[in-house]
Protein backbone atom coordinates (compact mmCIF):
# COMPACT_ATOMS: atom_id res chain seq x y z
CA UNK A 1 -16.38 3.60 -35.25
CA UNK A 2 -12.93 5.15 -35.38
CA UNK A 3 -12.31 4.93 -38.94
CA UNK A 4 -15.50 6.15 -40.17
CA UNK A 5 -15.03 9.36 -38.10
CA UNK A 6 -11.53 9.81 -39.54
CA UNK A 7 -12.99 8.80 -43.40
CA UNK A 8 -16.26 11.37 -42.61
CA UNK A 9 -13.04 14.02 -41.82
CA UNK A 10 -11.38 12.92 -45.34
CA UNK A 11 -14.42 13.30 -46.70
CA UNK A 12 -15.13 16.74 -45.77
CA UNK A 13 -11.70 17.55 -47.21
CA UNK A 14 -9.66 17.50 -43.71
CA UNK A 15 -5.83 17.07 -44.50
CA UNK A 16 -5.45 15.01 -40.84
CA UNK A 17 -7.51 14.28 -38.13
CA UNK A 18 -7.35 12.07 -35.31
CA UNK A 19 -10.34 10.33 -33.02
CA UNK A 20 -10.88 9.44 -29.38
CA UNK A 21 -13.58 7.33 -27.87
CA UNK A 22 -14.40 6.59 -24.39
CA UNK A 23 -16.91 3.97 -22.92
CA UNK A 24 -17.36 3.99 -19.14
CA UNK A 25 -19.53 2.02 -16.45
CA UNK A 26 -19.80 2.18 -12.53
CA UNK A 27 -21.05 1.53 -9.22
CA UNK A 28 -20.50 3.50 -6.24
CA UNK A 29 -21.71 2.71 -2.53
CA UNK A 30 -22.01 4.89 0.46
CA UNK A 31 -23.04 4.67 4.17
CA UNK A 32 -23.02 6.46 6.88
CA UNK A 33 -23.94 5.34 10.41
CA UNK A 34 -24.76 2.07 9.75
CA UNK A 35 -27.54 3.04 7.34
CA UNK A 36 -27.32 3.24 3.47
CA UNK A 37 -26.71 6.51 2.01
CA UNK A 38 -26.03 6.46 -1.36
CA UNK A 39 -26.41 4.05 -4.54
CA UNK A 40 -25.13 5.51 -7.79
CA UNK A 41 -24.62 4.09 -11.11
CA UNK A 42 -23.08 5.79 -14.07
CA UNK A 43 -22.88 4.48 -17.91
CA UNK A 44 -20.97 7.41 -19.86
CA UNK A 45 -19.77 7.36 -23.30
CA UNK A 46 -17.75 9.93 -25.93
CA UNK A 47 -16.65 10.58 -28.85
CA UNK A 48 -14.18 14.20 -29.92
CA UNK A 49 -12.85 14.61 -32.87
CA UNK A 50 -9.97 16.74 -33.85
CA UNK A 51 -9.51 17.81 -37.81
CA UNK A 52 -7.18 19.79 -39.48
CA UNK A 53 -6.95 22.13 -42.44
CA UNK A 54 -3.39 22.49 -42.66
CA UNK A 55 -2.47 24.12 -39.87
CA UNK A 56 -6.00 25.23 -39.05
CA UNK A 57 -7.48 23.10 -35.91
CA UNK A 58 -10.99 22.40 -35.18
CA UNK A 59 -12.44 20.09 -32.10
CA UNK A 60 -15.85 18.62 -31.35
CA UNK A 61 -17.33 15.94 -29.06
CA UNK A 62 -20.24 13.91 -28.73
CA UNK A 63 -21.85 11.84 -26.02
CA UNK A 64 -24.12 10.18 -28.72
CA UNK A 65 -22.74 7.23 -30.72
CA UNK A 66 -25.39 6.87 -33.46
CA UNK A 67 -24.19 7.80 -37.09
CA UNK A 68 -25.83 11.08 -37.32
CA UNK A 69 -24.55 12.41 -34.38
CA UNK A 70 -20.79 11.29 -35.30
CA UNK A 71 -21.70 12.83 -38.95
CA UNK A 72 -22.60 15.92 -37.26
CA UNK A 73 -20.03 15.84 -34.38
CA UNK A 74 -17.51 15.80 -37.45
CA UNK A 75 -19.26 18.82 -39.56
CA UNK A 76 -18.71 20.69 -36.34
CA UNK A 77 -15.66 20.03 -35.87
CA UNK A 78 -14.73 20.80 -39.60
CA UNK A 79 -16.44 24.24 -39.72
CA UNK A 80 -14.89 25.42 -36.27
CA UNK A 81 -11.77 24.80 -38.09
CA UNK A 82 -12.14 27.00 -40.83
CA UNK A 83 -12.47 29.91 -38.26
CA UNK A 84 -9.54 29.48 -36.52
CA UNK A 85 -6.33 31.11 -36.99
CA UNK A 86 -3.42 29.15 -38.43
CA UNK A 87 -1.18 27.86 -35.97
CA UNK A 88 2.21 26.44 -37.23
CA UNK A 89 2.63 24.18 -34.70
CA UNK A 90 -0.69 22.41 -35.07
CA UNK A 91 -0.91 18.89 -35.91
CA UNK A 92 -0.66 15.35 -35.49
CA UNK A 93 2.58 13.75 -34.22
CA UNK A 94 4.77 12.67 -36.10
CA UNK A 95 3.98 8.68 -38.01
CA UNK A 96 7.36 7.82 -37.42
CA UNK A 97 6.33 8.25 -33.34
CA UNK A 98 3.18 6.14 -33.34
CA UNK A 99 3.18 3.13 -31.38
CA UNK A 100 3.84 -0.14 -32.82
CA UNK A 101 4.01 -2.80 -29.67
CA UNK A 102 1.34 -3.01 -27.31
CA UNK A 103 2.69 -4.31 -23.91
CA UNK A 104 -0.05 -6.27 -21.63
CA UNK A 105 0.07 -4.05 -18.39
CA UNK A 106 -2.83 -5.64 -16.54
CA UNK A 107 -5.01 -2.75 -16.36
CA UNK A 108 -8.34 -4.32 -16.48
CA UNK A 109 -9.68 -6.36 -13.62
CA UNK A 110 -13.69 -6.29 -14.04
CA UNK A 111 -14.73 -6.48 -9.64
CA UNK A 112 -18.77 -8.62 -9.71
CA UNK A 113 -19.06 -7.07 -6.53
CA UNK A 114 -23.66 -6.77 -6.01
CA UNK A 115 -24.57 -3.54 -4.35
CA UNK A 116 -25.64 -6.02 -1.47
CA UNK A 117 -21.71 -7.38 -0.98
CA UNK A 118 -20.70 -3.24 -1.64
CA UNK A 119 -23.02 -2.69 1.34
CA UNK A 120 -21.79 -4.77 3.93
CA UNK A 121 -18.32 -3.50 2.68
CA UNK A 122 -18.59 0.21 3.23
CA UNK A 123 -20.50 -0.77 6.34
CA UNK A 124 -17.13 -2.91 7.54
CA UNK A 125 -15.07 0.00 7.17
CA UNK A 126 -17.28 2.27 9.04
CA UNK A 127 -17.29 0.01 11.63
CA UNK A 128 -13.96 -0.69 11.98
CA UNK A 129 -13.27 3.45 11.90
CA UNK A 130 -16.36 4.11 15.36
CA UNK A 131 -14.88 1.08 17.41
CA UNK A 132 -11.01 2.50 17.35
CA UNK A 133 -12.04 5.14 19.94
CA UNK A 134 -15.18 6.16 22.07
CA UNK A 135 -14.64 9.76 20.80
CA UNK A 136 -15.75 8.86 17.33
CA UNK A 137 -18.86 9.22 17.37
CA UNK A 138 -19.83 10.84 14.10
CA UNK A 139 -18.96 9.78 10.47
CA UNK A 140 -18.84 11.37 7.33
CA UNK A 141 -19.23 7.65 5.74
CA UNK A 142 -17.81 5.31 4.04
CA UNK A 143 -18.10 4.52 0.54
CA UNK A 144 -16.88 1.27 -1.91
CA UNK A 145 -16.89 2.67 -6.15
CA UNK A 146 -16.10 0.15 -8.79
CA UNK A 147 -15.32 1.73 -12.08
CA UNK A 148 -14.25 0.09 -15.45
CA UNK A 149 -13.80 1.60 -18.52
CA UNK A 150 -12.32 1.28 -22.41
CA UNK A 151 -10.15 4.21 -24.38
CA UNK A 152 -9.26 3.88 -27.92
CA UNK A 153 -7.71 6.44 -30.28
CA UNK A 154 -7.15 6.29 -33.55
CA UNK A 155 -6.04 9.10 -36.44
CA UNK A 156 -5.13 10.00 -40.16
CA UNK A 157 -1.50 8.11 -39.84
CA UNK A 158 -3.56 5.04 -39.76
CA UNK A 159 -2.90 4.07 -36.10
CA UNK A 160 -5.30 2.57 -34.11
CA UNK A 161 -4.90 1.55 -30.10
CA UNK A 162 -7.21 0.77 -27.28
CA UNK A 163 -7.20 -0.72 -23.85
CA UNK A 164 -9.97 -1.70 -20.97
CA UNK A 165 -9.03 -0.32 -17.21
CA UNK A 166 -10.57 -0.38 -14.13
CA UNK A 167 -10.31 0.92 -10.93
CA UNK A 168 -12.04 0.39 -7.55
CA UNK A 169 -11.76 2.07 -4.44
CA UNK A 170 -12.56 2.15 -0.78
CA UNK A 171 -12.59 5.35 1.64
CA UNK A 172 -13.97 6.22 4.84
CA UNK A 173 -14.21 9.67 6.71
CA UNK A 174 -14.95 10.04 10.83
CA UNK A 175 -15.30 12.80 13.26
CA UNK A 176 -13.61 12.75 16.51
CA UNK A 177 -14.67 14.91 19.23
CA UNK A 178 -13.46 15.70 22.73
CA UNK A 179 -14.93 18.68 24.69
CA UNK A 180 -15.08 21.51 22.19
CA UNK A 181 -11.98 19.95 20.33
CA UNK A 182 -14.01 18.53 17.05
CA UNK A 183 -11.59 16.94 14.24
CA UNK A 184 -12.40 14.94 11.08
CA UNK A 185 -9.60 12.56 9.14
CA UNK A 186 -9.69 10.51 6.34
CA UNK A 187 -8.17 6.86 4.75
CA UNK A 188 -8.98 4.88 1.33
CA UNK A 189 -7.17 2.47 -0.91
CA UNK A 190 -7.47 2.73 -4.77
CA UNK A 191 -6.13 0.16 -7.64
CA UNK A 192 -6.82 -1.39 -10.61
CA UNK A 193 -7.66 -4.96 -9.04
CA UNK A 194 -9.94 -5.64 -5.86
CA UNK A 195 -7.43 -7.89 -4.76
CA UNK A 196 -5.09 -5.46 -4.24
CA UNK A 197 -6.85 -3.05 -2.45
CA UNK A 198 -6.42 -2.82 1.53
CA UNK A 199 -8.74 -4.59 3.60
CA UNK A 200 -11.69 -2.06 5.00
CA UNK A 201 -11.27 -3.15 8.36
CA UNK A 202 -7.83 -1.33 7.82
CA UNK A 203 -9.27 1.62 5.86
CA UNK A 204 -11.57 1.90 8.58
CA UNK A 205 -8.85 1.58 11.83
CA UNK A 206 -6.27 4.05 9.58
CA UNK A 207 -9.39 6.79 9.72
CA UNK A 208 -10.35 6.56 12.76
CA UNK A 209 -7.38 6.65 14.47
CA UNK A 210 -6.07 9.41 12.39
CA UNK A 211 -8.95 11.53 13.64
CA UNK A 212 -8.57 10.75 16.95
CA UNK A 213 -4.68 11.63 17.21
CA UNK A 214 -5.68 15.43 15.69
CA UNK A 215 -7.57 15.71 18.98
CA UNK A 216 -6.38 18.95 21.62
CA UNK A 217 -4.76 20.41 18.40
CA UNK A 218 -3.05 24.13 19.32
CA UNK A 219 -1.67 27.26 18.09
CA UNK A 220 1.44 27.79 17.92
CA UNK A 221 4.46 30.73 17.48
CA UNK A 222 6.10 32.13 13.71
CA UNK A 223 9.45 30.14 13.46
CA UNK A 224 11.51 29.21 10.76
CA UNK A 225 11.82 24.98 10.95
CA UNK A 226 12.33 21.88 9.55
CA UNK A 227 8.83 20.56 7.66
CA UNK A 228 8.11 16.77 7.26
CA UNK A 229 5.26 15.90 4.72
CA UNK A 230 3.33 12.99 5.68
CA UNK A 231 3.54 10.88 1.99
CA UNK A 232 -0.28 11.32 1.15
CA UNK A 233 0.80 15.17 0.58
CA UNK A 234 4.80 14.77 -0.64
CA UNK A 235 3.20 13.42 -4.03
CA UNK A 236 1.79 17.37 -4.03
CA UNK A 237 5.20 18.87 -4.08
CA UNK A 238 6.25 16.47 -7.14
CA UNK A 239 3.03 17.48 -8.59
CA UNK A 240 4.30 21.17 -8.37
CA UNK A 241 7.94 20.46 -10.37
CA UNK A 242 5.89 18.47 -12.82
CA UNK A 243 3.95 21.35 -13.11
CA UNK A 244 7.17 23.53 -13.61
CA UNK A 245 8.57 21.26 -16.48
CA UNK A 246 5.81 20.74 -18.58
CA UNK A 247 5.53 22.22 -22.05
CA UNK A 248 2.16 24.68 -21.41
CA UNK A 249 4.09 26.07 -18.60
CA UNK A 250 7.59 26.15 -20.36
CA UNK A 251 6.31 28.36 -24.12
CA UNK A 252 4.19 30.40 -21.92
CA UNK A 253 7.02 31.33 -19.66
CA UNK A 254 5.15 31.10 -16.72
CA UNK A 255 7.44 28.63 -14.76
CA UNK A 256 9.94 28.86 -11.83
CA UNK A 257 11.88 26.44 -13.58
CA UNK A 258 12.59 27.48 -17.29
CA UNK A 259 15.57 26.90 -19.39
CA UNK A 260 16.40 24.58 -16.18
CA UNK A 261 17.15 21.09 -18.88
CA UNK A 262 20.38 19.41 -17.77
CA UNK A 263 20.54 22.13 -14.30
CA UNK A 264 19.89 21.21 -10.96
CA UNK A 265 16.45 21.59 -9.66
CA UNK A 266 16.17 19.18 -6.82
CA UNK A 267 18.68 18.26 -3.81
CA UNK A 268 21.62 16.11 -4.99
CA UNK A 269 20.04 12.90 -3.11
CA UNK A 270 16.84 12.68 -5.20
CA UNK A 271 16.23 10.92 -8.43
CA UNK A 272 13.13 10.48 -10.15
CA UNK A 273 11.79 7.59 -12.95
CA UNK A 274 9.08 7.49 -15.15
CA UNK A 275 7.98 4.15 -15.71
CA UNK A 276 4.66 3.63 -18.38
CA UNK A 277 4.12 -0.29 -18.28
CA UNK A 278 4.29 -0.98 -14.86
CA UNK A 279 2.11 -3.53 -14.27
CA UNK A 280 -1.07 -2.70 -12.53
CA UNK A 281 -0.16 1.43 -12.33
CA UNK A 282 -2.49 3.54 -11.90
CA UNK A 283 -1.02 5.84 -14.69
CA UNK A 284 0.30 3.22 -16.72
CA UNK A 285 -0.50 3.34 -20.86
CA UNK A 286 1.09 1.88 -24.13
CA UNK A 287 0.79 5.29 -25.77
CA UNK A 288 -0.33 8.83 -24.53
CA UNK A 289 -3.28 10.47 -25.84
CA UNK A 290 -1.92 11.09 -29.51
CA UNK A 291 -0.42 7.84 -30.00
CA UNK A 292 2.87 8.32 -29.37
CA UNK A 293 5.21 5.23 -27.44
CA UNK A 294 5.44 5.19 -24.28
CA UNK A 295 9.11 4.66 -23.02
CA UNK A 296 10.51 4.35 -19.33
CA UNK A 297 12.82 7.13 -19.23
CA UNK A 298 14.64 9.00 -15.93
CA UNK A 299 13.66 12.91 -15.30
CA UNK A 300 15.94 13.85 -12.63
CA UNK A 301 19.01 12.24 -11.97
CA UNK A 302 20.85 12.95 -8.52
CA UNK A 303 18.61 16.13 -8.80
CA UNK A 304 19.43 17.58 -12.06
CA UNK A 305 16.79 17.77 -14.89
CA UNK A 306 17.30 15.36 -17.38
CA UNK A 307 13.99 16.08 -19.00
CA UNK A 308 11.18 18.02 -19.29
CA UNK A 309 7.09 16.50 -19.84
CA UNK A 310 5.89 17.13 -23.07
CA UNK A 311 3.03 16.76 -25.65
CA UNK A 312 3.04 17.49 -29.43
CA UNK A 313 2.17 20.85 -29.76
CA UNK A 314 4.36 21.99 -26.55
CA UNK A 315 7.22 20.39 -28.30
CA UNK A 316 7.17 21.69 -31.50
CA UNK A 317 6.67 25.53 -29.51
CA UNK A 318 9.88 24.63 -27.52
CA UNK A 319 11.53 23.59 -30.64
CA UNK A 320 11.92 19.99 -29.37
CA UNK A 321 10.68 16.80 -29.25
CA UNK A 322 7.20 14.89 -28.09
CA UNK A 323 8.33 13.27 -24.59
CA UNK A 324 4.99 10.95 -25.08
CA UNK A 325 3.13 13.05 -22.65
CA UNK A 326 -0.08 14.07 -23.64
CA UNK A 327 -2.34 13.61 -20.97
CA UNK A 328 0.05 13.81 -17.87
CA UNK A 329 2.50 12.05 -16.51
CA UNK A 330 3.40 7.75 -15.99
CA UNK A 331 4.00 6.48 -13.30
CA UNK A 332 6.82 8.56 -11.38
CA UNK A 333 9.08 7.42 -8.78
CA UNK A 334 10.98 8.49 -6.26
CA UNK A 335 13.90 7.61 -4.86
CA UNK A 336 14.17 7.14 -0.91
CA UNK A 337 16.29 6.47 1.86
CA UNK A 338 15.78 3.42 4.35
CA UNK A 339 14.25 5.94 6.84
CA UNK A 340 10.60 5.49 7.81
CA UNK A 341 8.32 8.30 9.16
CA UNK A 342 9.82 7.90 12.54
CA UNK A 343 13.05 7.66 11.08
CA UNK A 344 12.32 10.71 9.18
CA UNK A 345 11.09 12.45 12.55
CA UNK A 346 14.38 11.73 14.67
CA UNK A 347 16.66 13.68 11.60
CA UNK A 348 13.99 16.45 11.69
CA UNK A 349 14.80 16.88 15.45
CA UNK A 350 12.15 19.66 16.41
CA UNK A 351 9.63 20.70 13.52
CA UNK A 352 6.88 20.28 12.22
CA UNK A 353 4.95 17.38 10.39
CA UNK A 354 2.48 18.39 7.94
CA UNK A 355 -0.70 15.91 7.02
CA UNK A 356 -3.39 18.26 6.21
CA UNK A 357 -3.19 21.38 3.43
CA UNK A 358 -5.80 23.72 2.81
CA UNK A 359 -6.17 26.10 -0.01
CA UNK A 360 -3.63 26.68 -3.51
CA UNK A 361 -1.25 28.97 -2.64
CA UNK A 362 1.46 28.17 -5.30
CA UNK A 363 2.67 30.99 -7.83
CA UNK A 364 3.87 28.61 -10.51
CA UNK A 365 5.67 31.78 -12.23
CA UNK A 366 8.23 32.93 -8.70
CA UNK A 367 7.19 29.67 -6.79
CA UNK A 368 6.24 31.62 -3.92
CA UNK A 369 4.66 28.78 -1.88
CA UNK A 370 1.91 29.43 1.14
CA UNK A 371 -0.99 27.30 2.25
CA UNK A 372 -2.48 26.76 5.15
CA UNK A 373 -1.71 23.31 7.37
CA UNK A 374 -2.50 21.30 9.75
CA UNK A 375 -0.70 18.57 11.60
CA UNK A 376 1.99 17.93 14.32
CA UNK A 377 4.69 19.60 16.44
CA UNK A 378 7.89 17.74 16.73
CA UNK A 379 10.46 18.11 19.57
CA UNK A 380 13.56 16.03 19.55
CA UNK A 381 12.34 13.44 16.78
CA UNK A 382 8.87 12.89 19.03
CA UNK A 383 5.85 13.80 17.84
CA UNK A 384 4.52 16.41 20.84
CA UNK A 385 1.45 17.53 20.43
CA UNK A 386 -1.21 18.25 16.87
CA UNK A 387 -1.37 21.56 15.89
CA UNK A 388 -3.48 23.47 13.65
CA UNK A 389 -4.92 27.30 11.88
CA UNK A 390 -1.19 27.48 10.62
CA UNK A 391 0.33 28.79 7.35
CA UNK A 392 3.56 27.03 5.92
CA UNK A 393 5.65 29.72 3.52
CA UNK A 394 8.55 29.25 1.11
CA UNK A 395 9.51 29.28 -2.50
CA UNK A 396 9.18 26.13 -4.21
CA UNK A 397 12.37 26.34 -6.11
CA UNK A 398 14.19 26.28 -2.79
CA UNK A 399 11.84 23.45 -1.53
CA UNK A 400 13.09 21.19 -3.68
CA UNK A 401 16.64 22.02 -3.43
CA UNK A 402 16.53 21.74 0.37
CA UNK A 403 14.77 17.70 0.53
CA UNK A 404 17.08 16.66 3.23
CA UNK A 405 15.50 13.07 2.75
CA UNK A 406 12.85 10.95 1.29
CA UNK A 407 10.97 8.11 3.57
CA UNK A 408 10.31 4.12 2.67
CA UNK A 409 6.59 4.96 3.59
CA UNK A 410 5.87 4.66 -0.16
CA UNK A 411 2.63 5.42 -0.94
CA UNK A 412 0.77 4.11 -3.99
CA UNK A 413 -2.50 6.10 -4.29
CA UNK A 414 -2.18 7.63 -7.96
CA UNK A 415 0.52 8.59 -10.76
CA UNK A 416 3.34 9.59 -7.96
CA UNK A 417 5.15 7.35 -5.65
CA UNK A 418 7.01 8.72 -3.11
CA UNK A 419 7.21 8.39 0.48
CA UNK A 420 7.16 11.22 3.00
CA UNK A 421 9.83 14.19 2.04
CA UNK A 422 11.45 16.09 4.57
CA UNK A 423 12.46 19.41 3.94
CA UNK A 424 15.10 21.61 6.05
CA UNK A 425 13.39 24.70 7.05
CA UNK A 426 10.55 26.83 5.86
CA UNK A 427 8.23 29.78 7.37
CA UNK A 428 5.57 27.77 10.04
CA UNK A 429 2.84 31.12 11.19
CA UNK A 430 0.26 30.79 13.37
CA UNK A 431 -2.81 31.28 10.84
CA UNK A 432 -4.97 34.75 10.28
């Protein structure tokens, strides 16, 4: 299908073009107090195509396979072109950058779970969640998604790549209450085999009991103090310094990190690896979404910037080279200490532990940083009571500098692994 889109482009007089199809099936559960919810099923499929007049670029996408609608997908595409300003840095990447090896990462592991089995499943979890505490005695549900799908891209250079993944989850979501004190919390478990996933009993216990402890949450004064986030957030703040070193940030200036290659970003104790073919990852690929190799490679070595994240076109505005990351980021992680949470929580003294953000409140061009949190106070490395209606404040830039230490609670819940990261004193408010 591939290479009659890309001959259809030739045809049409196209000096390059490049193709990218996506087939997709799933099944999601849901319940919610004991009673079925929800049963969804989705099929999808695509089809965009990308063609170039010289440096003239023109994109167009399908959901229907037939031949006529890929004819006409690729007539669209060709005729948006020819309306477009040139743009010299436009194109496909270079041939000499395609992938040629395709390593087996193991990201396809088909789950023949019935909607019956799915059932009793979410069901489990739920279970497991109301029976951790009498106060639980509302649920948001729990649900149990199976999702498989195949990618394949192929363009003018003559390479062609594609690989099946999957992905299933579980998740569950309770409400606690006590008095007038009402508080809902959250767990789930997502990877690319069913095997791997956490039990739901677990998922279930994890949510429950993480609604209950939020319980008699207060208020409490402005101070400036240490700030532990709970791992399910610290991926957040890597998210935010990927954010800063990517290419769409970097030619459009609008980054609190430019012109920061080979300068230190992050505190002296952090390093940070991208790894592409780990086996099983849930951002693991062969090539990125222009064909390009994937290659493990560090980004920040004893926190100073050894690369930045780009694609093609981001490159070639920076005057630099393809990084092989169109599409996002592989796989990072981060280095920690032998500390735990409660390890983390005794060097942290008094402070506060964050595991709930609300809002964006990141200006990616000053990193000015604000959102509003939730979790708990901490007096001499003891967790002392939750609080809530707060606003954390600082400046991202200094964030990073100031990661006093990284935690062994790894989690592994998407393209980021990294344990909870401690940082040595921002703005904590009582909320508006």
């Amino acid at each position: 299908m591939s290479a009659q889109v890309l001959q259809l482009a030739k045809s049409a007089g196209a000096s390059a073009a490049d193709a990218e199809i996506s087939l997709g099936v799933g099944q999601n559960v849901s319940v919610r107090m004991g009673e079925t919810e929800t049963i969804e099923y989705n099929r999808d499929k695509g089809m965009s195509v990308t063609v170039y007049f010289g440096q003239q670029r023109g994109n167009a996408s399908t959901s229907d396979l037939s031949p006529k609608a890929l004819q006409d997908t690729v007539a669209a595409a060709c005729n948006i072109a020819k309306y477009t300003a040139q743009d010299e840095f436009c194109g496909l990447a270079d041939a000499e950058l395609m992938a040629k090896d395709f390593p087996e990462l193991d990201l396809y592991h088909p789950w023949a779970l019935s909607v019956e089995e799915a059932i009793l499943l979410a069901k489990e979890c739920e279970a497991a969640a109301l029976e951790v505490d009498s106060r639980i005695q509302n649920s948001e549900g729990a649900s149990v998604s199976i999702s498989e799908g195949l990618f394949a891209y192929a363009n003018s250079h003559g390479f062609v790549g594609g690989y099946p993944t999957s992905r299933h989850g579980i998740s569950c979501s309770v409400i606690a209450e006590e008095g007038e004190s009402m508080q809902r919390d959250y767990w789930y478990s997502s990877t690319r085999s069913a095997e791997d996933l956490d039990s739901p009993a677990n998922i279930g216990r994890i949510a429950g009991d993480r609604a209950v402890r939020r319980l008699g949450s207060r208020a409490i004064k402005t101070a400036q103090v240490p700030v532990l986030f709970e791992a399910p957030l610290a991926s957040g703040l890597i998210s935010s310094l990927i954010s800063a070193i990517s290419g769409g940030s970097l030619y459009r200036k609008s980054s609190f990190l430019l012109d920061s290659l080979g300068k230190q970003v992050m505190s002296s104790n952090i390093s940070i690896i991208e790894t592409p073919h780990l086996k099983r990852g849930l951002a693991s690929a062969p090539f990125d979404n222009e064909g390009v190799t994937t290659s493990p490679r560090t980004l920040v070595k004893d926190g100073i910037l050894q690369g930045y994240v780009l694609s093609t076109y981001s490159a070639r505005k920076l005057g630099m080279k393809t990084t092989g990351n169109a599409g996002g980021n592989h796989n990072l992680i981060i280095s920690h200490g032998d500390q735990d949470l409660n390890g983390l929580l005794k060097i942290m003294g008094t402070g506060l532990l964050v595991t709930e953000l609300l809002g964006h409140g990141l200006n990616m061009v000053t990193g000015d940083y604000s959102r509003g949190a939730a979790g708990f106070w901490v007096e001499n490395g003891v967790i002392a009571y939750p609080v809530e209606e707060i606003t954390i404040a600082g400046n991202m830039k200094d964030m990073l500098m100031q990661i006093v230490a990284v935690g062994n609670d790894v989690l592994v819940q998407g393209s980021k692994q990294t344990g909870s990261i401690l940082i040595e004193r921002m703005t904590v408010a009582a909320g508006e």
